[in-house]
PDB file of N, CA and C in Angstrom:
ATOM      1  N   UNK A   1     -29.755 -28.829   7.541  1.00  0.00           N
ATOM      2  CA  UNK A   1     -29.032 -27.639   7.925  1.00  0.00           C
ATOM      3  C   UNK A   1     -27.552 -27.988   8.075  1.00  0.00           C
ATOM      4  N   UNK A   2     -26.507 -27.028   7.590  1.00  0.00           N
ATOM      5  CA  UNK A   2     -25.609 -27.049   7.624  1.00  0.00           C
ATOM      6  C   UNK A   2     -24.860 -26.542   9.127  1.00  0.00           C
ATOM      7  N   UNK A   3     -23.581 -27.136   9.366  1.00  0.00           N
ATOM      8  CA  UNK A   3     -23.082 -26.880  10.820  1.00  0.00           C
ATOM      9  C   UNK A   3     -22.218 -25.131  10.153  1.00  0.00           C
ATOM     10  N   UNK A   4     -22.208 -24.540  11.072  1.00  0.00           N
ATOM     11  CA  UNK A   4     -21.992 -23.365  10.650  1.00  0.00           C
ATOM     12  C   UNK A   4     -20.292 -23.319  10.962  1.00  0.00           C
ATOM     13  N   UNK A   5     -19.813 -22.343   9.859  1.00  0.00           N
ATOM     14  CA  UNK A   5     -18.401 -22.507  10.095  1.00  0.00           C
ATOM     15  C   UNK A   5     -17.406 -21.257  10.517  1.00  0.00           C
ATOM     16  N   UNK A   6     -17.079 -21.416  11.720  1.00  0.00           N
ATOM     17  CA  UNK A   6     -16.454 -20.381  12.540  1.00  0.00           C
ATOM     18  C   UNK A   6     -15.238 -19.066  11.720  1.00  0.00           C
ATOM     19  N   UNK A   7     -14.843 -19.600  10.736  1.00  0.00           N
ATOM     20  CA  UNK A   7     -13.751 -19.095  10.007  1.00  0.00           C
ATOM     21  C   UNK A   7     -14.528 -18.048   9.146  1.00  0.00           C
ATOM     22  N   UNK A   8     -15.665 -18.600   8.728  1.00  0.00           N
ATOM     23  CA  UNK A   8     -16.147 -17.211   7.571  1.00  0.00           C
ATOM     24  C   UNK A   8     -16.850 -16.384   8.606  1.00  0.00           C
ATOM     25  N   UNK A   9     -16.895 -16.053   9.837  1.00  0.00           N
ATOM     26  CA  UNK A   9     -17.745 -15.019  10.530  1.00  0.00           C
ATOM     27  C   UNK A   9     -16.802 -13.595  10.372  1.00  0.00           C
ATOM     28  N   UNK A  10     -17.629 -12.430  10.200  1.00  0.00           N
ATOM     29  CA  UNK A  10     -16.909 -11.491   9.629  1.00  0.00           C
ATOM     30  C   UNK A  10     -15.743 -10.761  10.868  1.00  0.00           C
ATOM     31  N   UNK A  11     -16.194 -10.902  11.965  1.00  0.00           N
ATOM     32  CA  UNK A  11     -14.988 -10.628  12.679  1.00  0.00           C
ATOM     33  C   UNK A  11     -13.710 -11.657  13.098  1.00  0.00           C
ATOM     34  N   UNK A  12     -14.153 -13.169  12.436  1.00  0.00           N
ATOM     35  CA  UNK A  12     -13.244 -13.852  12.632  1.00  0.00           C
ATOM     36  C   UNK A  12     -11.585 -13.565  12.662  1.00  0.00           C
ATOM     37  N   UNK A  13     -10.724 -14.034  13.735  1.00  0.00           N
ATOM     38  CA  UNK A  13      -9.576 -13.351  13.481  1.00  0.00           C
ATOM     39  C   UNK A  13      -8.472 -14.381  12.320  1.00  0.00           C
ATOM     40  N   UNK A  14      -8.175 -13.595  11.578  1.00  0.00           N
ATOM     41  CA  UNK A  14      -7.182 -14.375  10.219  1.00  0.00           C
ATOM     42  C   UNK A  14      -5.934 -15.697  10.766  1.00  0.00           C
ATOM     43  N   UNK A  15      -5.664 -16.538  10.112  1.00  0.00           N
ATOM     44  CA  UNK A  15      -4.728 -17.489  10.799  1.00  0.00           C
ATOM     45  C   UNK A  15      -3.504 -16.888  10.624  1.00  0.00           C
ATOM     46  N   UNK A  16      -2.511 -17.391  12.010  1.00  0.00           N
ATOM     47  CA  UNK A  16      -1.330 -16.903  11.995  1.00  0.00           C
ATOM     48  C   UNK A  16      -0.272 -16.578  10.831  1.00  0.00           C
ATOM     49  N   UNK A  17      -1.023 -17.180   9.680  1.00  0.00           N
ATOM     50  CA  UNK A  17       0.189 -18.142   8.631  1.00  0.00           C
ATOM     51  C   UNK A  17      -0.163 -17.008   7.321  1.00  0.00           C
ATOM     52  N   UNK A  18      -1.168 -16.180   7.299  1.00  0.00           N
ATOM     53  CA  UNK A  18      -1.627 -15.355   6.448  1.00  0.00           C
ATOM     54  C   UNK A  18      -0.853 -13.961   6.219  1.00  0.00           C
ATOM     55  N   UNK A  19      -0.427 -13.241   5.418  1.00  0.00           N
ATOM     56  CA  UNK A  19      -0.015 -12.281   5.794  1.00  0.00           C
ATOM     57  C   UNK A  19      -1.074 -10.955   5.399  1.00  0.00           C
ATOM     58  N   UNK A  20      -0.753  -9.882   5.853  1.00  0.00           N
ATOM     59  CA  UNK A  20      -1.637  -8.515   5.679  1.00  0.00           C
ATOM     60  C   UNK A  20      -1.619  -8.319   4.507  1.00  0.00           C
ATOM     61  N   UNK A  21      -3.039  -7.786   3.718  1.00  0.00           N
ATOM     62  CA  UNK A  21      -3.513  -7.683   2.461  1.00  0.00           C
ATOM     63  C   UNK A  21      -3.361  -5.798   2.757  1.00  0.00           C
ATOM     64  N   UNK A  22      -2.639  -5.391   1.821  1.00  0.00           N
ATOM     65  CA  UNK A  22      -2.912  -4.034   1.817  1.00  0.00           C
ATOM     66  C   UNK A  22      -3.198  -3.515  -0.111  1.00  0.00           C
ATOM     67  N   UNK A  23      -3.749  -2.144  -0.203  1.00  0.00           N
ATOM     68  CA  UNK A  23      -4.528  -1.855  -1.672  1.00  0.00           C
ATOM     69  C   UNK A  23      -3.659  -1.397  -2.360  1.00  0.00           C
ATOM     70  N   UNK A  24      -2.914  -1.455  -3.382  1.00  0.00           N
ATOM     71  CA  UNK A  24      -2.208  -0.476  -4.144  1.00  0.00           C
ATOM     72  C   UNK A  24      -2.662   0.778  -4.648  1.00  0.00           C
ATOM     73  N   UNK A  25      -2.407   1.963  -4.473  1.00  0.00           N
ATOM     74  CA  UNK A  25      -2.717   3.261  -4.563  1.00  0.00           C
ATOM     75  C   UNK A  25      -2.976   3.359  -6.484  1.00  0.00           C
ATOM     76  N   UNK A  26      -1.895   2.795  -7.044  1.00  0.00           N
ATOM     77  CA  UNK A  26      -1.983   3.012  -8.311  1.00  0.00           C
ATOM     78  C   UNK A  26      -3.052   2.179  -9.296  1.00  0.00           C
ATOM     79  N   UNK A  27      -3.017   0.915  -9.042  1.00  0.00           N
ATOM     80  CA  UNK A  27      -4.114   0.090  -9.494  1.00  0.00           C
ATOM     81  C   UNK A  27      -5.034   0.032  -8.461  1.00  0.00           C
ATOM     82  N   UNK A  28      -5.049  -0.363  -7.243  1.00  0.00           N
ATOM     83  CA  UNK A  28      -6.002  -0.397  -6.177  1.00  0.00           C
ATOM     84  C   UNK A  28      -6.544  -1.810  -6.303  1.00  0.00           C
ATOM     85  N   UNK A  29      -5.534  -2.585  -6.911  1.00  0.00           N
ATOM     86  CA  UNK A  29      -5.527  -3.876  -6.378  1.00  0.00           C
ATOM     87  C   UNK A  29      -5.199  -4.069  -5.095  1.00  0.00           C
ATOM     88  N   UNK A  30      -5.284  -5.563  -4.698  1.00  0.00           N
ATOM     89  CA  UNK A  30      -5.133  -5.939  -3.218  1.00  0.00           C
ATOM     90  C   UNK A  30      -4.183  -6.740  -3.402  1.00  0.00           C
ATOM     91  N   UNK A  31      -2.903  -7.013  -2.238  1.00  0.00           N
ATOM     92  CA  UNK A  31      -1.880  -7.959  -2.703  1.00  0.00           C
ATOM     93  C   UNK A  31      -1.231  -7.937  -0.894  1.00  0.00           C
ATOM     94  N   UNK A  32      -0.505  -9.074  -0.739  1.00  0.00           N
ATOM     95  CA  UNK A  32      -0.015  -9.427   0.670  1.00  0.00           C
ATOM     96  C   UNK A  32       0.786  -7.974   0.438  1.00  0.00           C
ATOM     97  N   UNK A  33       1.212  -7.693   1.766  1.00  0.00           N
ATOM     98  CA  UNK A  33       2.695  -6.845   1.465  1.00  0.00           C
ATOM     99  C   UNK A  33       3.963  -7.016   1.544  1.00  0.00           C
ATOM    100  N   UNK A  34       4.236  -8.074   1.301  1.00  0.00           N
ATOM    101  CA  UNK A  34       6.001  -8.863   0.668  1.00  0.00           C
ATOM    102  C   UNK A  34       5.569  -8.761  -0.496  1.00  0.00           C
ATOM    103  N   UNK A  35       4.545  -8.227  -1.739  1.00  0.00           N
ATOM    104  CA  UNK A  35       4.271  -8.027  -2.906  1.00  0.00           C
ATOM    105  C   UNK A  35       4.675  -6.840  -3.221  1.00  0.00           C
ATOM    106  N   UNK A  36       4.108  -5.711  -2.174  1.00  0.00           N
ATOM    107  CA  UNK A  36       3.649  -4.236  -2.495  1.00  0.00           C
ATOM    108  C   UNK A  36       5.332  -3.802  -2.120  1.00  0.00           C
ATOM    109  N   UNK A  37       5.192  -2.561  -2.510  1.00  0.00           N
ATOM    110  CA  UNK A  37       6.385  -1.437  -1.980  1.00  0.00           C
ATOM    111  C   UNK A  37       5.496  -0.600  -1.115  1.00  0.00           C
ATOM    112  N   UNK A  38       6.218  -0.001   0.134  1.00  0.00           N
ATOM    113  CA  UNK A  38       5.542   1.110   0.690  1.00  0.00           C
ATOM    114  C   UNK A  38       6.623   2.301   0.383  1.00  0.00           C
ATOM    115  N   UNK A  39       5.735   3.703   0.536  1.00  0.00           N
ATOM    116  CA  UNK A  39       5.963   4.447  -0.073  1.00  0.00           C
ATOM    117  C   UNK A  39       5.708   5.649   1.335  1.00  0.00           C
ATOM    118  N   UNK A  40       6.823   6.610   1.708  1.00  0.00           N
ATOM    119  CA  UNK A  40       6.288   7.265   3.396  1.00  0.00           C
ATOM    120  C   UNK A  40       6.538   8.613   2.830  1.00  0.00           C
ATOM    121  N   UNK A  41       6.653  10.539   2.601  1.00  0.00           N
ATOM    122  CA  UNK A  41       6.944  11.241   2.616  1.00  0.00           C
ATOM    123  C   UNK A  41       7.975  11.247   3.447  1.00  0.00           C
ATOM    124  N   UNK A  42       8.878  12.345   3.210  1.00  0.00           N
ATOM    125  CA  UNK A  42      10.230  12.235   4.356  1.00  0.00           C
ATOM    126  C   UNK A  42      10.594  14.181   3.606  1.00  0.00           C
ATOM    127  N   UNK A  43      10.393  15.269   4.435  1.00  0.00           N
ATOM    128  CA  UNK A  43      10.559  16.474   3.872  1.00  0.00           C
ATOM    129  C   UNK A  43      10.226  17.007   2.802  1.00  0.00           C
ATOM    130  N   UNK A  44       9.052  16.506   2.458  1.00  0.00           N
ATOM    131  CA  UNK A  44       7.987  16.597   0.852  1.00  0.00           C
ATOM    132  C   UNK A  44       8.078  15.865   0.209  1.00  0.00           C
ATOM    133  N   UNK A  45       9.244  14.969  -0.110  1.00  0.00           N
ATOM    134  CA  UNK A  45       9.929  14.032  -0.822  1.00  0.00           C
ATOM    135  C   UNK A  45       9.207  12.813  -0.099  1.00  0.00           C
ATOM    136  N   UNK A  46       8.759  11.894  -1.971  1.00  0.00           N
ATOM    137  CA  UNK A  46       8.314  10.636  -1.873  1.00  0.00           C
ATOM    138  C   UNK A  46       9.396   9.964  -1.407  1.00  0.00           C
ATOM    139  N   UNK A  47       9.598   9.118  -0.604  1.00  0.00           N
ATOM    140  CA  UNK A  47      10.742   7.901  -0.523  1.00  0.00           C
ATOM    141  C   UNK A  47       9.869   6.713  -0.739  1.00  0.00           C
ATOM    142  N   UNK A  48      11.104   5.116  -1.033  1.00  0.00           N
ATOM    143  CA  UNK A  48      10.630   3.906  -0.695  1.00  0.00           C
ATOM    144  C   UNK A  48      10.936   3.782   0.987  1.00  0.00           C
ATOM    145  N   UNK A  49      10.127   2.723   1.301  1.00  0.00           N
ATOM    146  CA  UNK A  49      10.672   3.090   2.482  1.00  0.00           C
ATOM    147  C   UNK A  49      11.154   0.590   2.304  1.00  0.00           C
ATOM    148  N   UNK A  50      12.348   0.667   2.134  1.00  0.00           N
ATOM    149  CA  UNK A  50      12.470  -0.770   1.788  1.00  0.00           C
ATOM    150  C   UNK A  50      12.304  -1.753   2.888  1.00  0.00           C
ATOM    151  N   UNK A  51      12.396  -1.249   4.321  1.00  0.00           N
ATOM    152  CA  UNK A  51      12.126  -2.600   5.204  1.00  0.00           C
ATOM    153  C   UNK A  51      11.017  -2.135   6.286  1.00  0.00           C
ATOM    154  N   UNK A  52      10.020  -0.874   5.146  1.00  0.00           N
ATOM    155  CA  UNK A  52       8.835  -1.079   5.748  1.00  0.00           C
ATOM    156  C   UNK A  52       8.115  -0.431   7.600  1.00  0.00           C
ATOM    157  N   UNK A  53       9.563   0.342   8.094  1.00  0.00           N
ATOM    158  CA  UNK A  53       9.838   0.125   9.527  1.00  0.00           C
ATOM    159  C   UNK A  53       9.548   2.014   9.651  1.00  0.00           C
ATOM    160  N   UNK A  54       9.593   2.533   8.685  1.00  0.00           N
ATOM    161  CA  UNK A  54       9.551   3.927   8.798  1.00  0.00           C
ATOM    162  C   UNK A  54       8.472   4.497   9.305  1.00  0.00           C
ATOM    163  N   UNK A  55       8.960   6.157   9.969  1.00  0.00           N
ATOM    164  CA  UNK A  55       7.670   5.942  10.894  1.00  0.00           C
ATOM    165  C   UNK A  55       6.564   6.817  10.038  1.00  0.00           C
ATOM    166  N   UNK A  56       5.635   7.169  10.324  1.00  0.00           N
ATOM    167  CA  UNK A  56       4.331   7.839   9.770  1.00  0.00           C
ATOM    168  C   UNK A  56       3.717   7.063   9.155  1.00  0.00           C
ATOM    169  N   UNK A  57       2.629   7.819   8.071  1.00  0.00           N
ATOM    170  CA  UNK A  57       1.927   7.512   7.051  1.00  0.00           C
ATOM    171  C   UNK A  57       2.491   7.094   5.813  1.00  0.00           C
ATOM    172  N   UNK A  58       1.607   5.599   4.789  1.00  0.00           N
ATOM    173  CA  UNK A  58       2.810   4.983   4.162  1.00  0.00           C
ATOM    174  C   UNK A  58       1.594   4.668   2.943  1.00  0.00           C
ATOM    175  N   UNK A  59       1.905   4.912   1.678  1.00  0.00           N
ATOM    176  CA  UNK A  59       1.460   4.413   0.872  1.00  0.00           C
ATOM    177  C   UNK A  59       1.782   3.145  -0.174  1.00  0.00           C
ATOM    178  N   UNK A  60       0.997   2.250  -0.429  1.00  0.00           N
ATOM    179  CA  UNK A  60       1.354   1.126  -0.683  1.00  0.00           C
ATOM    180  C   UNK A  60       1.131   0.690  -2.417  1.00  0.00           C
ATOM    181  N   UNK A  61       2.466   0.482  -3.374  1.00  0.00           N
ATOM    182  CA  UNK A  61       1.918   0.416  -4.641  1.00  0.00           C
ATOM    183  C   UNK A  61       2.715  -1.031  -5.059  1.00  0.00           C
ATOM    184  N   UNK A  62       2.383  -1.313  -6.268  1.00  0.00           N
ATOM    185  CA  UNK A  62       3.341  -2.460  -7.179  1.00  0.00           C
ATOM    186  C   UNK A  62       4.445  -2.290  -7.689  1.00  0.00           C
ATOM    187  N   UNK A  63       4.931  -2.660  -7.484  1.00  0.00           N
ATOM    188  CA  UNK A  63       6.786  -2.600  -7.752  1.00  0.00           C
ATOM    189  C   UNK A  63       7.000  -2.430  -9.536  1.00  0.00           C
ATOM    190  N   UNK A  64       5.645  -1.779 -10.100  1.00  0.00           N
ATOM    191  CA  UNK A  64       5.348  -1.786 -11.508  1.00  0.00           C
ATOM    192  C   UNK A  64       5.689  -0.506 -11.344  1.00  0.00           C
ATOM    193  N   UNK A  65       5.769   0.246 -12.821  1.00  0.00           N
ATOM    194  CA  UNK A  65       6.195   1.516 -13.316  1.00  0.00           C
ATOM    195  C   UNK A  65       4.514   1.631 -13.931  1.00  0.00           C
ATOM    196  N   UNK A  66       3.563   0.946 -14.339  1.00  0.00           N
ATOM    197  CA  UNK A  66       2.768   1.770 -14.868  1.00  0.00           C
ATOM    198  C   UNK A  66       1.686   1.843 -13.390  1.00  0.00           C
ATOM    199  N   UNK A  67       1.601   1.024 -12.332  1.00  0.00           N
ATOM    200  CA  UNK A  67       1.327   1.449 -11.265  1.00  0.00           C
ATOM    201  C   UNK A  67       1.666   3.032 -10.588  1.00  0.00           C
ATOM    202  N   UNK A  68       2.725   3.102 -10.790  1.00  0.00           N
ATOM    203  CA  UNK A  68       3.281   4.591 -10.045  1.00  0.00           C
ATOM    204  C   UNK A  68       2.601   5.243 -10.987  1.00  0.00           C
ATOM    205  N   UNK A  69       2.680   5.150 -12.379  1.00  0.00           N
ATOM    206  CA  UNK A  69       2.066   5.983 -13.703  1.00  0.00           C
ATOM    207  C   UNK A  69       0.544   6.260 -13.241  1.00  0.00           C
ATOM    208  N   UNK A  70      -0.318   5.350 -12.701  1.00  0.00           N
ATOM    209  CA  UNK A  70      -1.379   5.753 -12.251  1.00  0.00           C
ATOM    210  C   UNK A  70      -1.727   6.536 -11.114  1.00  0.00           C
ATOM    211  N   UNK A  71      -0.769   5.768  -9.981  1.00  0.00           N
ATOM    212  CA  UNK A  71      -0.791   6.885  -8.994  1.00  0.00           C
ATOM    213  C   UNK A  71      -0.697   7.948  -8.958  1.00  0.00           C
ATOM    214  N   UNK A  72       0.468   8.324  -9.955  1.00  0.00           N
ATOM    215  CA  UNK A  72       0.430  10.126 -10.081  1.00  0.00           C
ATOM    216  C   UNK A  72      -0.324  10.719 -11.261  1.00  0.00           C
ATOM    217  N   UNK A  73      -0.976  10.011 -11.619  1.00  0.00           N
ATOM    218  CA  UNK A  73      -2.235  10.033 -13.287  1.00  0.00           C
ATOM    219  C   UNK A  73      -3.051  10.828 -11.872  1.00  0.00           C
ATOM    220  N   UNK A  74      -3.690   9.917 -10.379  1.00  0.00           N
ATOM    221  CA  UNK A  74      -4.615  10.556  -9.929  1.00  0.00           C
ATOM    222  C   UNK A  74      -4.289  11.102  -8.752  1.00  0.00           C
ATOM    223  N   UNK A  75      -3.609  11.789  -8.685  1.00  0.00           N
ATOM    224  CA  UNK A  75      -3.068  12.192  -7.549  1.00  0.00           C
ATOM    225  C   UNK A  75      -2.776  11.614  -6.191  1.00  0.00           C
ATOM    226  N   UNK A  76      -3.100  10.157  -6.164  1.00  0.00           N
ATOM    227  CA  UNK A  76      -3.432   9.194  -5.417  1.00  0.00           C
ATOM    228  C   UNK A  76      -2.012   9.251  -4.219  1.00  0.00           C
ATOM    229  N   UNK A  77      -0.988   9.718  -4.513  1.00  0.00           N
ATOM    230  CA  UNK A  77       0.018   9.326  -3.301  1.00  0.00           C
ATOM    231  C   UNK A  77      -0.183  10.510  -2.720  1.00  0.00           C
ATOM    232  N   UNK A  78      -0.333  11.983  -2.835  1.00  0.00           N
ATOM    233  CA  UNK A  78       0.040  12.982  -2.121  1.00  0.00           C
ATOM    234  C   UNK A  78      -1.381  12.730  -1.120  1.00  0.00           C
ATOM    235  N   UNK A  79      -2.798  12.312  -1.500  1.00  0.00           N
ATOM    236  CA  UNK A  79      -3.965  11.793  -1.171  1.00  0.00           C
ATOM    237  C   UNK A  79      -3.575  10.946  -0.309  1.00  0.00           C
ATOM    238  N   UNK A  80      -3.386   9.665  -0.679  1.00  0.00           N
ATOM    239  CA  UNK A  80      -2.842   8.919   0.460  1.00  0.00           C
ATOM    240  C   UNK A  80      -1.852   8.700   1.989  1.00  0.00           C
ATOM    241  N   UNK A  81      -1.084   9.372   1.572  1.00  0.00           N
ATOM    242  CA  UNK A  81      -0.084  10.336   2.625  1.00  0.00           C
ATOM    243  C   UNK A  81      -0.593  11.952   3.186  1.00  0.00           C
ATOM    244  N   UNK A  82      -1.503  11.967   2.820  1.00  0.00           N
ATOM    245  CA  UNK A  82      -2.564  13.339   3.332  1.00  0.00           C
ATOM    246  C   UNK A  82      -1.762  14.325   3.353  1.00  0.00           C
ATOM    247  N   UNK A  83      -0.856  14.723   1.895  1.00  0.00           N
ATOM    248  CA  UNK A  83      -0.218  15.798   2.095  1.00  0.00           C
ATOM    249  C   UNK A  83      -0.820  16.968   0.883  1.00  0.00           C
ATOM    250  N   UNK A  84      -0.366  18.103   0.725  1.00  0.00           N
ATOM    251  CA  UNK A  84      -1.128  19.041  -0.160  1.00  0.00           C
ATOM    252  C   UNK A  84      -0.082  18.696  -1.193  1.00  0.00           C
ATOM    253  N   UNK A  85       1.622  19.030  -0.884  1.00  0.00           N
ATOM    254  CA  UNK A  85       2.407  18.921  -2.147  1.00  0.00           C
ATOM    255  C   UNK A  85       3.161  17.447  -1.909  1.00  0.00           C
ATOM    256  N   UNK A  86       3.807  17.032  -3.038  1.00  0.00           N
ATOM    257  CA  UNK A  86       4.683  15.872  -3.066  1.00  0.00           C
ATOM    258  C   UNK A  86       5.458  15.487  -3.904  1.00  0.00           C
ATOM    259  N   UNK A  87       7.082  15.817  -3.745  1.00  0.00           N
ATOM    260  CA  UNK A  87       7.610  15.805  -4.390  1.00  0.00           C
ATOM    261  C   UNK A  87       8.567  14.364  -4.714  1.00  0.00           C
ATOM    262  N   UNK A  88       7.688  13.379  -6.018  1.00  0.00           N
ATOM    263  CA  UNK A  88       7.441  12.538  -6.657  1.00  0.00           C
ATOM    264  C   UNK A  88       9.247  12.199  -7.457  1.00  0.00           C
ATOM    265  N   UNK A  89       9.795  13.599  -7.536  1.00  0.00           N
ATOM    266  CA  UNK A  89      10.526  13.227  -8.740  1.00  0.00           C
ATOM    267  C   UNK A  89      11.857  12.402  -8.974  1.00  0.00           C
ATOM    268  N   UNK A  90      12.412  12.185  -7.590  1.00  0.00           N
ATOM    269  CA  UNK A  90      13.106  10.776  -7.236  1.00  0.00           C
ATOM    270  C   UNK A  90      12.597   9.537  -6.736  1.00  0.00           C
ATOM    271  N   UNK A  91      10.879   9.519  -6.898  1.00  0.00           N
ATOM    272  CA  UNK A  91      10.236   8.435  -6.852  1.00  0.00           C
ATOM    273  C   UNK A  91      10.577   7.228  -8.077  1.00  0.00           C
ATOM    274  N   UNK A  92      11.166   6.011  -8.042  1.00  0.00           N
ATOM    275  CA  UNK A  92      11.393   5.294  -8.464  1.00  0.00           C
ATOM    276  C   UNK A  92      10.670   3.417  -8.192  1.00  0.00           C
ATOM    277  N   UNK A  93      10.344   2.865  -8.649  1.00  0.00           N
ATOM    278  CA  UNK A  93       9.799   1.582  -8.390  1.00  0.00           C
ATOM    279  C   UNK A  93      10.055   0.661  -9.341  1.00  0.00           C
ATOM    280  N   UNK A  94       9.928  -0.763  -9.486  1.00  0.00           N
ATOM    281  CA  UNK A  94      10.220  -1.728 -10.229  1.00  0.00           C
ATOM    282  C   UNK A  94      11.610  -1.954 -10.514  1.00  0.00           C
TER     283      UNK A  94
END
């Protein structure tokens, strides 16, 4: 029998040195977030939000253009930011 190892238990807490894994909306890959861009509504309007600090609900994509291309392929940011409309069209990334 093997000694059992404290680190893979599922509530184990992550080491200090790791950073937060969040999903990209457009691919729905997983990536630290010094990778991702977040993305917050601000008066219907998509913004970046660049140091991350903004307040509300924040959607998280790849600093790719065909990423955003997917996100709004599935409606995935106005979804993610739980809004009905979203106005995308000074949304910019990469």
């Amino acid at each position: 029998m093997q000694p059992r190892d404290p680190s893979r238990d599922v509530g184990a807490p992550a080491p200090a040195s790791q950073e937060p894994v969040r999903t990209c909306v457009g691919c729905r890959g997983r990536a630290s977030r010094s990778v991702l861009v977040r993305v917050v509504q601000v008066d219907g309007r998509a913004v970046v939000d660049e140091h991350r600090r903004m307040p509300g609900r924040g959607a998280w994509l790849h600093p790719d253009p065909a990423c955003l291309a997917q996100a709004l392929k599935r409606r995935a940011l106005p979804r993610a930011l739980r809004v009905s409309e979203l106005d995308v069209a000074g949304l910019a990334v990469g």
